[in-house]
Protein backbone atom coordinates (compact mmCIF):
# COMPACT_ATOMS: atom_id res chain seq x y z
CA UNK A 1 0.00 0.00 0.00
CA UNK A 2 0.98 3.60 -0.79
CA UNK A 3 1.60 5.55 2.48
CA UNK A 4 -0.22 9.00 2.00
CA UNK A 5 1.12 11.88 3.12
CA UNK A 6 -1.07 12.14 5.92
CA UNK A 7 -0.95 10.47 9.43
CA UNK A 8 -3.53 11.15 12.33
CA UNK A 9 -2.73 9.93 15.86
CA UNK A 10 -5.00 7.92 17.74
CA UNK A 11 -3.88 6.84 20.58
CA UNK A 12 -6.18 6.80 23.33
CA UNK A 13 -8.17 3.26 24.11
CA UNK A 14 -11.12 5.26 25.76
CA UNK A 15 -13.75 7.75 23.67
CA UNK A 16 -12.72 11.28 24.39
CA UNK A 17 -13.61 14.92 23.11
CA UNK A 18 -10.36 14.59 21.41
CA UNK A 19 -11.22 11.30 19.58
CA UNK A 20 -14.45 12.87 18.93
CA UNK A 21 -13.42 16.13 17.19
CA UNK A 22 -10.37 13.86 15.03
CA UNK A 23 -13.58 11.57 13.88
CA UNK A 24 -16.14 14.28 13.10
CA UNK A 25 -13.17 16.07 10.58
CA UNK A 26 -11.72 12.83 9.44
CA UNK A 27 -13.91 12.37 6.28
CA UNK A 28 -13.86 15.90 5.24
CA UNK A 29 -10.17 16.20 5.73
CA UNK A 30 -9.68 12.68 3.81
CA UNK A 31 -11.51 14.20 0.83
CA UNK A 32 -8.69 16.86 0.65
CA UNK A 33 -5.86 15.05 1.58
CA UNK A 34 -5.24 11.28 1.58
CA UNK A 35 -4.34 9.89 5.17
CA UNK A 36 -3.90 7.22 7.28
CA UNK A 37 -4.39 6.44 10.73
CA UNK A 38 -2.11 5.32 13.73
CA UNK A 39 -4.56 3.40 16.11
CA UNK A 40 -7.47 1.39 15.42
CA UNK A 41 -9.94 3.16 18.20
CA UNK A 42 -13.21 3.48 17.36
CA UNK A 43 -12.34 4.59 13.72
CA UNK A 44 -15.49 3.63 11.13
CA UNK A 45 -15.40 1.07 9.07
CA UNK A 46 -12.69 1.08 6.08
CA UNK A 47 -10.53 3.65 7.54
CA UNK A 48 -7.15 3.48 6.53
CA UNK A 49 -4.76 2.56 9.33
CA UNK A 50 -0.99 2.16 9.55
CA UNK A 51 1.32 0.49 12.40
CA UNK A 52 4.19 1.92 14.32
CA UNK A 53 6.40 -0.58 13.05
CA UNK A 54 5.56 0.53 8.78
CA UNK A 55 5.35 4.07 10.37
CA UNK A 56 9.38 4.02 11.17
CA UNK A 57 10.49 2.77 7.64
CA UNK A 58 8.61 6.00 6.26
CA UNK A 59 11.83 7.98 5.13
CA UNK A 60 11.30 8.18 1.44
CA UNK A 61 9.13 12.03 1.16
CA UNK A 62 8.30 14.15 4.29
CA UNK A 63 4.69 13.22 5.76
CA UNK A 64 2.43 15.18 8.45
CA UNK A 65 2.29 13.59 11.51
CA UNK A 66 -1.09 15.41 13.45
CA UNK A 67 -0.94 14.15 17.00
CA UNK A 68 -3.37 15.85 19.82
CA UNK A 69 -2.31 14.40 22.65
CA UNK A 70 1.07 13.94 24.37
CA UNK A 71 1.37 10.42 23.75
CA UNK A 72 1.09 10.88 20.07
CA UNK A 73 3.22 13.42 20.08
CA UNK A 74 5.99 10.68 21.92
CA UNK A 75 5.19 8.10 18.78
CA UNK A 76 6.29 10.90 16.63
CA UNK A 77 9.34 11.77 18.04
CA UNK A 78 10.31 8.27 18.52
CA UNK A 79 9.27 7.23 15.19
CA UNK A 80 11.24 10.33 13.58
CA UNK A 81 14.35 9.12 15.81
CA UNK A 82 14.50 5.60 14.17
CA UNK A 83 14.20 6.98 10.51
CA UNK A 84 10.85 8.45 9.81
CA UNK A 85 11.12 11.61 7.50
CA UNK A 86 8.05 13.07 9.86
CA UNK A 87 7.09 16.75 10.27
CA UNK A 88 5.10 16.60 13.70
CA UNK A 89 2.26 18.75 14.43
CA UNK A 90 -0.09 19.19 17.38
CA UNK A 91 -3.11 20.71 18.57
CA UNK A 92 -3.48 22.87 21.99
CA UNK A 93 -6.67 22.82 23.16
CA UNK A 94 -5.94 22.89 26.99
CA UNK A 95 -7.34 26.13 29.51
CA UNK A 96 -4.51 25.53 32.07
CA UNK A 97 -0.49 25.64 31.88
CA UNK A 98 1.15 23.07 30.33
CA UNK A 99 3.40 20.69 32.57
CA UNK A 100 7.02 21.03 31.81
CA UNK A 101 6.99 18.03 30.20
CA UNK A 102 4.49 19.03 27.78
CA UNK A 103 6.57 22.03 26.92
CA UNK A 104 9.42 20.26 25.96
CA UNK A 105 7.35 18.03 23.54
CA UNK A 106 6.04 20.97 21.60
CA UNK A 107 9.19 22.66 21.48
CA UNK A 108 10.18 19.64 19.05
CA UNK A 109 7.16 20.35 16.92
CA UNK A 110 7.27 21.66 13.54
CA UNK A 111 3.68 23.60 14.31
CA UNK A 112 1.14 23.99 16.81
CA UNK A 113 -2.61 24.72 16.02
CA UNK A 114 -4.67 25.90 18.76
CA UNK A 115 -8.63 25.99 18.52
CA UNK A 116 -9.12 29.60 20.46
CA UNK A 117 -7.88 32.68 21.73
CA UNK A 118 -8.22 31.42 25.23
CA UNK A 119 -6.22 28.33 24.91
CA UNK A 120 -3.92 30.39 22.70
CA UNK A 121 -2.77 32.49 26.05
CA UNK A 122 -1.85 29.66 28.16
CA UNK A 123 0.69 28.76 25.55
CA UNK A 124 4.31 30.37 26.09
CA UNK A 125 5.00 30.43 22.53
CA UNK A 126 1.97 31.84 20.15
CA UNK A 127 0.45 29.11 18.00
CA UNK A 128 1.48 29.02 14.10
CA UNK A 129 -2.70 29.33 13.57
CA UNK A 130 -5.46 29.12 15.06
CA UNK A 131 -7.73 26.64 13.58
CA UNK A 132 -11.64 26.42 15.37
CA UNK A 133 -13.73 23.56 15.69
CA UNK A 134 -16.75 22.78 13.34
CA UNK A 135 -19.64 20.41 13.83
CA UNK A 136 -21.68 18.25 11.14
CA UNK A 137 -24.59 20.87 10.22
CA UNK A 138 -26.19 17.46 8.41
CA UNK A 139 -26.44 16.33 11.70
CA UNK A 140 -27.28 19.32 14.06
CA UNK A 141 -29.70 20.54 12.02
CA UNK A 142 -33.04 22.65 13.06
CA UNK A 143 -36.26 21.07 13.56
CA UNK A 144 -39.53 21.98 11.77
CA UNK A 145 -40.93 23.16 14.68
CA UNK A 146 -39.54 24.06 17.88
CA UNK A 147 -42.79 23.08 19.74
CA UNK A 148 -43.47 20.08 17.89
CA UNK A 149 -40.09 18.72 18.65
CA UNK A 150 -40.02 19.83 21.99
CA UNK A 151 -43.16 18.06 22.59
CA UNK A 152 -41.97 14.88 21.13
CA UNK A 153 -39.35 14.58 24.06
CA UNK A 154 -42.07 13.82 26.72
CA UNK A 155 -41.08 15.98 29.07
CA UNK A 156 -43.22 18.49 31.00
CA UNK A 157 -43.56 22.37 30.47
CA UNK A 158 -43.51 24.40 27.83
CA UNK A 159 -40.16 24.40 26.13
CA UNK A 160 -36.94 23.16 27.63
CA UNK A 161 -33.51 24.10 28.77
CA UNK A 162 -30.85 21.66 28.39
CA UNK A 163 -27.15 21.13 29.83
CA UNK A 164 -25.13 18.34 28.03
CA UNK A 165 -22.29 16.75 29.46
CA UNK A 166 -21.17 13.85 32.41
CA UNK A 167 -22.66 15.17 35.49
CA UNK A 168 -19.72 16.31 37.37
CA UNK A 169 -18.89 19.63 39.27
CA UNK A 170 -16.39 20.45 36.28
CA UNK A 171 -19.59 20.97 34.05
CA UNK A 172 -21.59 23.28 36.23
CA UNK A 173 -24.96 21.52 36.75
CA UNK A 174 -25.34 22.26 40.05
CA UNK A 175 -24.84 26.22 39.03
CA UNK A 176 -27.17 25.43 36.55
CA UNK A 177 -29.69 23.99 39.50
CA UNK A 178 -28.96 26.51 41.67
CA UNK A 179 -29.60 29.70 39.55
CA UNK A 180 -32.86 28.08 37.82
CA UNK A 181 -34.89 26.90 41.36
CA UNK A 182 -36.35 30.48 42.18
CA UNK A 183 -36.86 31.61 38.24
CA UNK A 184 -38.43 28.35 38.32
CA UNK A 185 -40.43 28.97 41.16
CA UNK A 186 -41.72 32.01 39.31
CA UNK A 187 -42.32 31.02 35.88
CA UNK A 188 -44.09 27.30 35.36
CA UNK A 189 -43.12 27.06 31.67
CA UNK A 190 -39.30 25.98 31.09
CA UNK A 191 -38.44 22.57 32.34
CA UNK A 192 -34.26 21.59 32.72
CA UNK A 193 -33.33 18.80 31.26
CA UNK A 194 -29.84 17.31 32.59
CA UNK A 195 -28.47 14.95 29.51
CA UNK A 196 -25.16 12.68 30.51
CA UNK A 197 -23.75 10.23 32.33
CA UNK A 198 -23.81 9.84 36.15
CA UNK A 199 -19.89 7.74 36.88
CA UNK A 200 -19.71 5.86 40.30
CA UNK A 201 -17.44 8.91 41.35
CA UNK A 202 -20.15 11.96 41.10
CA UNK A 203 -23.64 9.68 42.53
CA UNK A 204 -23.14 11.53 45.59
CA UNK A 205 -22.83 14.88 44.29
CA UNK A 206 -26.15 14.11 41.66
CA UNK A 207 -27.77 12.92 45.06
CA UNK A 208 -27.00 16.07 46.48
CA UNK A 209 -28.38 17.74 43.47
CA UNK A 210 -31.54 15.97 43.50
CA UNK A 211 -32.10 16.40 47.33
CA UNK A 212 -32.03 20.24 46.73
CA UNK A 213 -34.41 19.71 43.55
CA UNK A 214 -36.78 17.87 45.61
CA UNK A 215 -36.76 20.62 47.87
CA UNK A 216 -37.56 23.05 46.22
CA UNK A 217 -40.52 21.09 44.77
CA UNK A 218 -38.96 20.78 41.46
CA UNK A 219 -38.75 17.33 40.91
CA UNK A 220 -40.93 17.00 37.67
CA UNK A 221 -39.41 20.12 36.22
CA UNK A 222 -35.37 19.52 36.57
CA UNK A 223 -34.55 16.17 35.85
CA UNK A 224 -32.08 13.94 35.06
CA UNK A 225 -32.47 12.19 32.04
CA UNK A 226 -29.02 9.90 32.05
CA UNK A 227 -26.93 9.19 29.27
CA UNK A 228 -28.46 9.06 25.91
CA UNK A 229 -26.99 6.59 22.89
CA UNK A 230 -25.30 9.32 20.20
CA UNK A 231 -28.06 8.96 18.13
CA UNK A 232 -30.33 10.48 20.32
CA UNK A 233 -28.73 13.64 20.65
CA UNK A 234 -29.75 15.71 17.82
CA UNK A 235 -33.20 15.27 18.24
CA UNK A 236 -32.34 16.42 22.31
CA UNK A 237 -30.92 19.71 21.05
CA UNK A 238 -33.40 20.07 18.48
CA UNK A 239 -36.28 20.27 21.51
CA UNK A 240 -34.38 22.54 23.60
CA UNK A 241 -34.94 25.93 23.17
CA UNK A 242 -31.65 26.84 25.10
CA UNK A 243 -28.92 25.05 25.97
CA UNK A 244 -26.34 25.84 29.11
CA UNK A 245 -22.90 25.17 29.03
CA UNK A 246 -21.60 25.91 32.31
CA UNK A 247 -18.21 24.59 32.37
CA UNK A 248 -15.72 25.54 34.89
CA UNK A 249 -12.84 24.64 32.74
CA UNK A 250 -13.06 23.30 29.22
CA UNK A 251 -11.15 22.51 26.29
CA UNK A 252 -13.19 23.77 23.40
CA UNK A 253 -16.69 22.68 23.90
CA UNK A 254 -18.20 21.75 20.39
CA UNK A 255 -21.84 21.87 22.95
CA UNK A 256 -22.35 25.59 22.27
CA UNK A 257 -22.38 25.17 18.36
CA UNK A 258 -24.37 21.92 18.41
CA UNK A 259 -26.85 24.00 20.08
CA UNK A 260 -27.12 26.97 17.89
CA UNK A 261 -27.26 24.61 14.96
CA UNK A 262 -30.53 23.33 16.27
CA UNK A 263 -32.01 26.84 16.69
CA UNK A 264 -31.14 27.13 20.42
CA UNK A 265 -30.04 30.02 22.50
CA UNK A 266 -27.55 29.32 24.59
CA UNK A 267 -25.98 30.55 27.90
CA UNK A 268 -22.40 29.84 28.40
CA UNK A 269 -19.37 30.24 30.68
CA UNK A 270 -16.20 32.01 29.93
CA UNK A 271 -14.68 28.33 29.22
CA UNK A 272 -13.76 26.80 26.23
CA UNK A 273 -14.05 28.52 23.19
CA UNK A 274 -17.69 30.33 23.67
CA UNK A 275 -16.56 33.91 24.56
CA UNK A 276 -15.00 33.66 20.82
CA UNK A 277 -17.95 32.01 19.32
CA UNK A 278 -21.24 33.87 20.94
CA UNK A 279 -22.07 37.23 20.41
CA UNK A 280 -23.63 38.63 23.47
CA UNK A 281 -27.58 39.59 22.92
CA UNK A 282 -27.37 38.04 19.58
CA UNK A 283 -27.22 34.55 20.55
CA UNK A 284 -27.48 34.24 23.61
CA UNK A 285 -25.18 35.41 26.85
CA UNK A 286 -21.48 34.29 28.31
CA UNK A 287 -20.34 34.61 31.99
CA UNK A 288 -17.91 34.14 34.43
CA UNK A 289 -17.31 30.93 35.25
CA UNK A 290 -18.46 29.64 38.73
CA UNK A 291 -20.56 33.05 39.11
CA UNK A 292 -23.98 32.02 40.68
CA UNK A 293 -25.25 35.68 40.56
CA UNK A 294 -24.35 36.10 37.26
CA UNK A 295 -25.61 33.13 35.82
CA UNK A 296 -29.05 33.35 37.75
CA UNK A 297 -29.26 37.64 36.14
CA UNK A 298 -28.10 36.05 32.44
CA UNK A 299 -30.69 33.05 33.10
CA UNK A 300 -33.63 35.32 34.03
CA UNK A 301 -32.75 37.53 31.09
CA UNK A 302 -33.30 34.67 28.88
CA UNK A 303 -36.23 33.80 30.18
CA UNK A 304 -38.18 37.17 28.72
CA UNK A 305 -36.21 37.16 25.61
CA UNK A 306 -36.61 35.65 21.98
CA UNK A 307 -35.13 32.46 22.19
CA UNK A 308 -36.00 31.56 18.70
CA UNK A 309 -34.56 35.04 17.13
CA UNK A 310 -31.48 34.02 18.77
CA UNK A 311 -31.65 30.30 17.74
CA UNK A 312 -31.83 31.30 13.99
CA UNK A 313 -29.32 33.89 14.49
CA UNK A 314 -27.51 30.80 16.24
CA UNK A 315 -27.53 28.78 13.10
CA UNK A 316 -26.96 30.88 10.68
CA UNK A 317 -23.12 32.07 12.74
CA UNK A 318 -22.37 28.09 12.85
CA UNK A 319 -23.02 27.81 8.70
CA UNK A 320 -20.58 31.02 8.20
CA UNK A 321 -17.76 30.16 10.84
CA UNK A 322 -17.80 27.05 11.96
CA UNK A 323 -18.72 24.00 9.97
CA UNK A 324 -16.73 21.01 9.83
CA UNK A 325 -15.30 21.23 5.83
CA UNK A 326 -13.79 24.92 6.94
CA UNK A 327 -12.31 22.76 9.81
CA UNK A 328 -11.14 20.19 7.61
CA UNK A 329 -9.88 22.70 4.69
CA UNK A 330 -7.92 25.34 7.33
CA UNK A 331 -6.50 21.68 8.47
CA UNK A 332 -4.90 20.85 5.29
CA UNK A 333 -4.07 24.27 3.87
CA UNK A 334 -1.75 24.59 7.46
CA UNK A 335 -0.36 20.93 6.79
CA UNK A 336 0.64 22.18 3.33
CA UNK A 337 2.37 25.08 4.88
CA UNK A 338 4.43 22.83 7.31
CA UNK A 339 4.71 19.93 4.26
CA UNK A 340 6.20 23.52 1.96
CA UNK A 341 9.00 24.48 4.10
């Protein structure tokens, strides 16, 4: 077999929001470019894949090595020592300082992409570009009707709010909980709806959670609806008439765009990439992260605004900035760059 020019790390056993974004681009980016793929993990069917032990006799042309993770970016380097003609890039997407470690890893790299401005300024040295995330609009599409879907779900009330994501403290459901219960109190027509998975580790803290729900009398009206097979999600969004993300730290967050490509508001954290993506008023609102006050006063704004004026202007963003083929085609334009030196 020809060896394209092209090699993707993929190195992690366990499904990740790294794995996740590398598979959503991987199709659009193979249209463009030719690859193949170190790792068999959860790659679809017919995928091209390549082991470490052809990757290392790889010395005839330079090739692209894209790793994301610091692992890959170890296979690289070793591969490259024992006669690979590799030019190693990697992707930044981490909101905290990089271990030392880490440092020295991508000071061997022939380019770094980063995904936003705020994982851009926890990097010593400024990225060669900055390349955002884009989601399947195929896939996140709008619904119809907003109603109609919403009623379709099953769930009480008049239109819902959603929050995606494990249930852990990192993802802000109980700020979530905790600024909705007196709006909630006051106005009988949104109903929360808490999508993801509950690990061993964080029963307690959903228990808590729930306690306080039940408390407040809001058991039928917040509730926890598990985790839901990947099929299911669209149609999730595509009920919700906004969508929190309430991260307290956060890589990128592809959650935000999902939800404005199903016509949602949204109401996010200064995490991830939202402050960059959402315009404030026009799509919905960002705040601090870990700010109850501010999240209940941005919440309660929402509630007595156009949600569906700021759905469509939701969608209509994602379709000019950030779908997966302008992804996929700033992917392969950089890798040229890198491939052109």
């Amino acid at each position: 077999m020809k060896i394209p020019r092209l090699i993707l790390g993929n190195s992690n056993r366990r499904f990740s929001g790294v794995t996740s974004t590398m598979l959503q681009t991987l199709p659009e980016v193979h249209a463009l470019m030719p690859l193949v793929v170190l790792g068999t993990h959860h790659l679809p069917e017919k995928t091209p894949t390549i082991t470490f032990r052809e990757l290392i006799k790889l010395n005839d042309q330079p090739r692209i090595f894209h790793a994301r993770r610091n692992d890959e970016m170890i296979q690289a380097l070793a591969a490259r020592k024992l006669g690979a003609n590799l030019k190693i890039v990697f992707t930044s997407t981490a909101q905290r300082h990089h271990s030392g470690f880490t440092r020295w890893l991508m000071n061997r790299m022939d380019g770094i992409i980063t995904t936003c401005s705020a994982a851009e300024s926890y990097l010593k040295n400024k990225a060669d570009v900055v390349i955002p995330h884009g989601i399947d609009l195929q896939r996140y599409s709008p619904p119809p009707s907003k109603q109609q879907a919403w009623k379709s779900l099953g769930f009480p009330g008049e239109f819902g709010i959603g929050i995606f994501g494990r249930v852990r403290p990192q993802k802000g459901v109980d700020l979530l909980i905790a600024a909705a219960i007196p709006l909630l109190k006051k106005d009988p027509a949104p109903t929360i709806v808490i999508v993801g998975e509950t690990t061993p580790k964080f029963r307690d803290y959903q228990k808590q959670l729930q306690a306080r729900i039940d408390e407040a009398g809001l058991g039928k009206r917040i509730i926890f609806h598990g985790k839901r097979p990947g099929p299911e999600l669209p149609a999730l969004f595509q009920g919700m008439s906004l969508v929190a993300a309430l991260s307290r730290n956060e890589g990128f967050g592809l959650t935000v765009l999902e939800a404005m490509a199903c016509h949602c508001a949204v109401l996010a954290s200064h995490a991830g990439a939202w402050q960059d993506i959402i315009t404030e008023g026009q799509h919905g609102f960002t705040v601090p992260c870990d700010n109850l006050e501010a999240t209940r006063g941005a919440l309660s704004k929402l509630l007595t605004s156009d949600l569906a004026v700021m759905g469509r202007c939701g969608r209509k963003h994602v379709e000019e900035s950030y779908t997966i083929q302008r992804e996929a085609g700033a992917l392969v334009d950089f890798y040229q760059k890198v491939l052109d030196r």
